[in-house]
Protein backbone atom coordinates (compact mmCIF):
# COMPACT_ATOMS: atom_id res chain seq x y z
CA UNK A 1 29.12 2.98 -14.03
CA UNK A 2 27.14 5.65 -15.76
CA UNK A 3 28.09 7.11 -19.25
CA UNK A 4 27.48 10.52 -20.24
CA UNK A 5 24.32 9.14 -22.28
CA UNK A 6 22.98 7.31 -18.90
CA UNK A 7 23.05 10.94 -17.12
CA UNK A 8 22.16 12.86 -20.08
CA UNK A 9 18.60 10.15 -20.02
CA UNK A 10 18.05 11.14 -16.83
CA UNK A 11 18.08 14.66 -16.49
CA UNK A 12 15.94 14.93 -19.65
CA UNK A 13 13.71 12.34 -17.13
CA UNK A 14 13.92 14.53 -14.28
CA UNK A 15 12.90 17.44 -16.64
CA UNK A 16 10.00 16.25 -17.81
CA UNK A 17 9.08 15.14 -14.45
CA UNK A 18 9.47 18.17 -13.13
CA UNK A 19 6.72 19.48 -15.53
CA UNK A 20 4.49 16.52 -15.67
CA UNK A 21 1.66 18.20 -13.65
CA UNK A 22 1.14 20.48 -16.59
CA UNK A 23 -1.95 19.28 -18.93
CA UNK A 24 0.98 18.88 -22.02
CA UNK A 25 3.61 16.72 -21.58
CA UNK A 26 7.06 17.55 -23.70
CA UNK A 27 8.38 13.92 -23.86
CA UNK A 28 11.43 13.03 -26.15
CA UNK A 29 11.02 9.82 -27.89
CA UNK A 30 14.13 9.86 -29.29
CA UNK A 31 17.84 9.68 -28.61
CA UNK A 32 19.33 12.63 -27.86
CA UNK A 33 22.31 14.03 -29.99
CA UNK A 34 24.90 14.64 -26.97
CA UNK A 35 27.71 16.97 -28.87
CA UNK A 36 25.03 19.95 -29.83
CA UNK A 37 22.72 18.87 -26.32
CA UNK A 38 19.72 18.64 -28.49
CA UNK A 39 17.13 16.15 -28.65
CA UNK A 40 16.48 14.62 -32.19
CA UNK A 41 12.86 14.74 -31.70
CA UNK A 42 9.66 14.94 -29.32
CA UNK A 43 6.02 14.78 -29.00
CA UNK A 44 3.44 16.09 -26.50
CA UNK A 45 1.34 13.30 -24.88
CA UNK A 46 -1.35 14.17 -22.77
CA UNK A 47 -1.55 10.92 -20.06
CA UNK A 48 0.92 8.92 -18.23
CA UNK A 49 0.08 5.66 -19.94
CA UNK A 50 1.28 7.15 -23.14
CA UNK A 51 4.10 8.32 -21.01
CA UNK A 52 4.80 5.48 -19.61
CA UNK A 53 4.67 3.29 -22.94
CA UNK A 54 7.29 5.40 -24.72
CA UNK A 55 9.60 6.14 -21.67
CA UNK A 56 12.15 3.20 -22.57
CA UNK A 57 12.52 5.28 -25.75
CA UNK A 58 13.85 7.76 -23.59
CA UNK A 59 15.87 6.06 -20.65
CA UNK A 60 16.02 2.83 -22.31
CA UNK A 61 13.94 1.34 -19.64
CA UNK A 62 15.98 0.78 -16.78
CA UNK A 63 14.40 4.14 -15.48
CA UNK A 64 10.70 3.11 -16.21
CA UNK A 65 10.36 2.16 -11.96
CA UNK A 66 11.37 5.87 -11.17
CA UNK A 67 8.65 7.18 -13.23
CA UNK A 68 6.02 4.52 -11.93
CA UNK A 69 7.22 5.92 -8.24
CA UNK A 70 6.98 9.49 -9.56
CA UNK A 71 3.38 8.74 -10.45
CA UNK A 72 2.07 6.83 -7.17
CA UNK A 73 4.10 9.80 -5.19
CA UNK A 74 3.05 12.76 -7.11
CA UNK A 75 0.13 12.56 -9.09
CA UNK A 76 -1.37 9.82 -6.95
CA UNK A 77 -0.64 10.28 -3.61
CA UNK A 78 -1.39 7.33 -2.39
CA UNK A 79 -3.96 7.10 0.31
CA UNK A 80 -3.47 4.49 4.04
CA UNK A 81 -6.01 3.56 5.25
CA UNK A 82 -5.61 1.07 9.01
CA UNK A 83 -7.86 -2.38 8.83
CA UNK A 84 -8.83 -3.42 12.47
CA UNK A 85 -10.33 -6.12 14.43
CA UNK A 86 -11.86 -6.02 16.94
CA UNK A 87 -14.31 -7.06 20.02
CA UNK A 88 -16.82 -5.22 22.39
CA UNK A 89 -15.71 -2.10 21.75
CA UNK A 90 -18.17 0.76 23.23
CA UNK A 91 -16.62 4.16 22.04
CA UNK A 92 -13.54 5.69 19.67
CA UNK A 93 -10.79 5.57 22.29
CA UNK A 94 -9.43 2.67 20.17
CA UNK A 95 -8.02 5.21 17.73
CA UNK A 96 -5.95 6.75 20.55
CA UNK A 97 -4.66 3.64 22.04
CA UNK A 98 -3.50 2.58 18.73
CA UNK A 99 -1.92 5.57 18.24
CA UNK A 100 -4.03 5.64 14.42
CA UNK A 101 -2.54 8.38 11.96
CA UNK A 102 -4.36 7.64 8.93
CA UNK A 103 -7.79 7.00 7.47
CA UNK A 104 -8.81 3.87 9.11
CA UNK A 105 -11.72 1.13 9.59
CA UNK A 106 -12.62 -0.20 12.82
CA UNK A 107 -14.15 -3.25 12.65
CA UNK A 108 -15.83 -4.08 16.09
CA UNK A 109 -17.31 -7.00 16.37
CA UNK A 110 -20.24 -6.90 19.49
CA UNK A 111 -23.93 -7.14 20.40
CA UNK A 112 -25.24 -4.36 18.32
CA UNK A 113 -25.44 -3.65 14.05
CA UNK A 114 -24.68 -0.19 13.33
CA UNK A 115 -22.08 2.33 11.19
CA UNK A 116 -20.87 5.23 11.59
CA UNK A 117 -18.59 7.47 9.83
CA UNK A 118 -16.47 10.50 11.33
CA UNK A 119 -13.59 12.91 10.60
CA UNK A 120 -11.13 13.02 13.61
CA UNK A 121 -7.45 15.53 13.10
CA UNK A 122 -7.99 15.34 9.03
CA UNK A 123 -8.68 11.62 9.03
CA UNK A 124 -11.74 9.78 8.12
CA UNK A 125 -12.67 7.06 10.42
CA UNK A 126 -15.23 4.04 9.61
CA UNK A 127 -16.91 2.67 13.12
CA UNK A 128 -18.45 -1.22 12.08
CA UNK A 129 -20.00 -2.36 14.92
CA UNK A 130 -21.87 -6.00 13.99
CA UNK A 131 -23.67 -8.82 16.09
CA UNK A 132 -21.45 -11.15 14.72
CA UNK A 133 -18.11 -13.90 15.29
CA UNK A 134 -15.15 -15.07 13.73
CA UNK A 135 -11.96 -12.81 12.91
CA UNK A 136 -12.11 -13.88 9.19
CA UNK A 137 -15.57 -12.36 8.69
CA UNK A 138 -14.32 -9.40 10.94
CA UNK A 139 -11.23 -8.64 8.98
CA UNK A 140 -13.78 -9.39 5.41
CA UNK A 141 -16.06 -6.59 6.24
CA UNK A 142 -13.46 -4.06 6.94
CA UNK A 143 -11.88 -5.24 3.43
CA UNK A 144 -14.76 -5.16 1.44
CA UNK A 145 -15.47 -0.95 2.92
CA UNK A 146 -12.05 -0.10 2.28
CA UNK A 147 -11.39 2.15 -0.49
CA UNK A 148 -7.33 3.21 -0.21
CA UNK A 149 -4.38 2.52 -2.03
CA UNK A 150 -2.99 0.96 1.03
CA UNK A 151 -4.34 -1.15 3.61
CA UNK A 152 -2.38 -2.20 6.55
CA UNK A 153 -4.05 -4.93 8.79
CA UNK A 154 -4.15 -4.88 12.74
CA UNK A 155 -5.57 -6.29 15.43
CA UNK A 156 -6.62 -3.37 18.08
CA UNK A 157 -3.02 -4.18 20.50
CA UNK A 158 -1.08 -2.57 18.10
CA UNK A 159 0.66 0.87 18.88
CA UNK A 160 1.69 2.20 15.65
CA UNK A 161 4.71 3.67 15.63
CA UNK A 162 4.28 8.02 14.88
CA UNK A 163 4.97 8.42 10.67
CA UNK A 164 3.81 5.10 10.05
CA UNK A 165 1.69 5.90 7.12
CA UNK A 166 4.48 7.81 5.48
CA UNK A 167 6.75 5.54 5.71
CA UNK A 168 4.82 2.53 4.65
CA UNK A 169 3.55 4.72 1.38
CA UNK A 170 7.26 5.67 0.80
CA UNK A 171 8.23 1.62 1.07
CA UNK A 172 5.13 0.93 -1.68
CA UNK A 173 6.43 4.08 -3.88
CA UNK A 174 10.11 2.37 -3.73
CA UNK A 175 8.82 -1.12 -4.85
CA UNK A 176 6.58 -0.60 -7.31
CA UNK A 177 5.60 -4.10 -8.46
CA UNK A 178 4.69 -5.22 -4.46
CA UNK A 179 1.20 -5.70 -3.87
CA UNK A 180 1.76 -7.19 -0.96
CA UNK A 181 4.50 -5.78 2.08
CA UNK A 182 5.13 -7.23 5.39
CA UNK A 183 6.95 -5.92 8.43
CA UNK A 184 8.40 -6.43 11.45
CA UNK A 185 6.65 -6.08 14.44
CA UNK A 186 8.47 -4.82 18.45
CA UNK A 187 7.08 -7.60 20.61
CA UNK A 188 8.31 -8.63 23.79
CA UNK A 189 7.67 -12.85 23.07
CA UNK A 190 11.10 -13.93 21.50
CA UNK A 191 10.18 -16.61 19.19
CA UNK A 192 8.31 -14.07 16.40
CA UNK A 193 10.34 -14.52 12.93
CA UNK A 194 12.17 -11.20 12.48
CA UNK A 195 12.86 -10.32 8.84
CA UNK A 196 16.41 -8.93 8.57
CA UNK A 197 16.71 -8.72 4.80
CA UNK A 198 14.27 -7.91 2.04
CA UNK A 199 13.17 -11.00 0.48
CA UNK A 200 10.33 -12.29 -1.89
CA UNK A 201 7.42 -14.52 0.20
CA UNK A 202 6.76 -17.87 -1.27
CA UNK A 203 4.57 -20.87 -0.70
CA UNK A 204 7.76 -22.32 1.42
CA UNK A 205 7.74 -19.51 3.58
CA UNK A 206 4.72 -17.48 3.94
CA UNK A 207 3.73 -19.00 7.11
CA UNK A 208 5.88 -17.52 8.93
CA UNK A 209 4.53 -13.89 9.33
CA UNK A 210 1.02 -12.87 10.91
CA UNK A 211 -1.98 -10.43 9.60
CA UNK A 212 -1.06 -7.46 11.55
CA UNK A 213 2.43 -7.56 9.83
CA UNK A 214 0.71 -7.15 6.67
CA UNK A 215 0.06 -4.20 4.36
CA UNK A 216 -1.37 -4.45 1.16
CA UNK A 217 -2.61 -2.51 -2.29
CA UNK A 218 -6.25 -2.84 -2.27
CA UNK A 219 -6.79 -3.05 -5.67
CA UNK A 220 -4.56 -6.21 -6.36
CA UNK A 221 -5.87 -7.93 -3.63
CA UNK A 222 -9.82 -7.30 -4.76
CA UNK A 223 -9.19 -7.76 -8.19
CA UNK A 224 -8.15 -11.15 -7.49
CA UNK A 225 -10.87 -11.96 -5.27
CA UNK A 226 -8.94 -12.69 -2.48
CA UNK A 227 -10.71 -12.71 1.05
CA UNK A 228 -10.67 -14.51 4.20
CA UNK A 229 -11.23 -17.98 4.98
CA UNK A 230 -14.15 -17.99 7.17
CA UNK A 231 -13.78 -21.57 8.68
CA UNK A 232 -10.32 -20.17 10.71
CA UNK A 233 -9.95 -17.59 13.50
CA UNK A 234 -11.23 -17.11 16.66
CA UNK A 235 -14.78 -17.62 16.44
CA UNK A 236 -14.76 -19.80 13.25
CA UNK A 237 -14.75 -23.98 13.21
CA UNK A 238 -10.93 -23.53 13.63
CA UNK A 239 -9.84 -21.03 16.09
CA UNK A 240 -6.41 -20.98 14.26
CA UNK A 241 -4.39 -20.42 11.53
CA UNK A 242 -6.53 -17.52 10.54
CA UNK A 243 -3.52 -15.58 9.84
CA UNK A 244 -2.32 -17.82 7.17
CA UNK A 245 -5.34 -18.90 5.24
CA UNK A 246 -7.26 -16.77 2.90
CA UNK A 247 -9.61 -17.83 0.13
């Protein structure tokens, strides 16, 4: 149950948020005096950081994830960018097919060595087309090019669903502290694991889900040097298990 204090924190929150685009920042580092509905004190700060290191001063932080999602929503719109793989590919209809609604990287995997970049209804589109096998090293090269806040992988039979991008940004900006999201897929075969509750993924249970359910922060994911295996996949030693294994 909120108190009068609880509300009072937040609409002093919402305040400042509301003005937080401005180059000064009116934050209250203090407790407010509720009877004359003044603040005690305050101090400009010029950078969220700073913001964000004396906000559970102001809403005793239990409100610090609101702010965080304030940030990634409306300061840093957070770019999506699509990760594919896939084969023998010969032109762009891919993007079509897939019903692609976001910046994306196509990662085509053929006879030829050549890049090419493009701008297609406001989206930018990377076209990787390398002599090469092996899904691991397919999905790696689209990885290492990507330069969003949020990747999502695929393989190219995927139809994404129309607002996908939105709504997988949203689902980031509501969970702050996820690198890593996964989803449920509409597939006709009957024995895919359907998630029908939000959970945490372990080591007991990660198994279970497949790249193309995956979408990801870029940065957490590079800054830990994760990649994948190279050994696994169709067209490496192993031609399975590539979904699982990373290095």
């Amino acid at each position: 149950m909120k108190t009068d204090s609880d509300n009072f924190r937040q609409s002093a929150v919402i305040g400042v948020m509301n003005r937080i685009k401005k180059r000064g920042i009116e934050v209250v580092v203090y407790e407010p005096t509720l009877k004359e509905d003044i603040f005690c004190n305050s101090k400009v700060i010029n950078n969220f950081e700073e913001f964000i290191n004396v906000s559970d001063l102001i809403v005793a932080n239990r409100l610090t994830d609101e702010i965080i999602r304030f940030k990634d929503k409306v300061l840093n719109n957070m770019s999506v960018q699509v990760l594919v793989a896939t084969m023998n590919q010969k032109d762009y209809s891919l993007i079509n097919k897939m019903n692609i609604q976001s910046d994306a990287i196509i990662a085509n995997q053929c006879n030829k060595n050549e890049i090419n970049e493009f701008s297609l209804n406001g989206h930018k589109y990377k076209f990787l087309s390398f002599a090469e096998r092996g899904v691991g090293l397919n999905r790696n090269n689209a990885l290492m090019r990507a330069d969003a806040d949020i990747c999502i992988l695929a393989d190219d039979d995927i139809v994404f669903l129309d607002g996908y991008a939105d709504r997988i940004e949203n689902l980031f900006i509501e969970n702050p502290h996820a690198d890593v999201i996964i989803f449920n897929l509409y597939v006709e075969q009957i024995d895919q694991f359907i998630i029908k509750k939000k959970y945490n993924v372990s080591f007991l249970n990660f198994m279970r889900f497949g790249a193309p359910r995956i979408a990801f922060r870029r940065k957490s994911i590079t800054k830990n040097g994760i990649t994948f295996n190279l050994h696994f996949g169709g067209g490496a030693d192993f031609c399975a298990a590539e979904n699982s294994s990373c290095a």
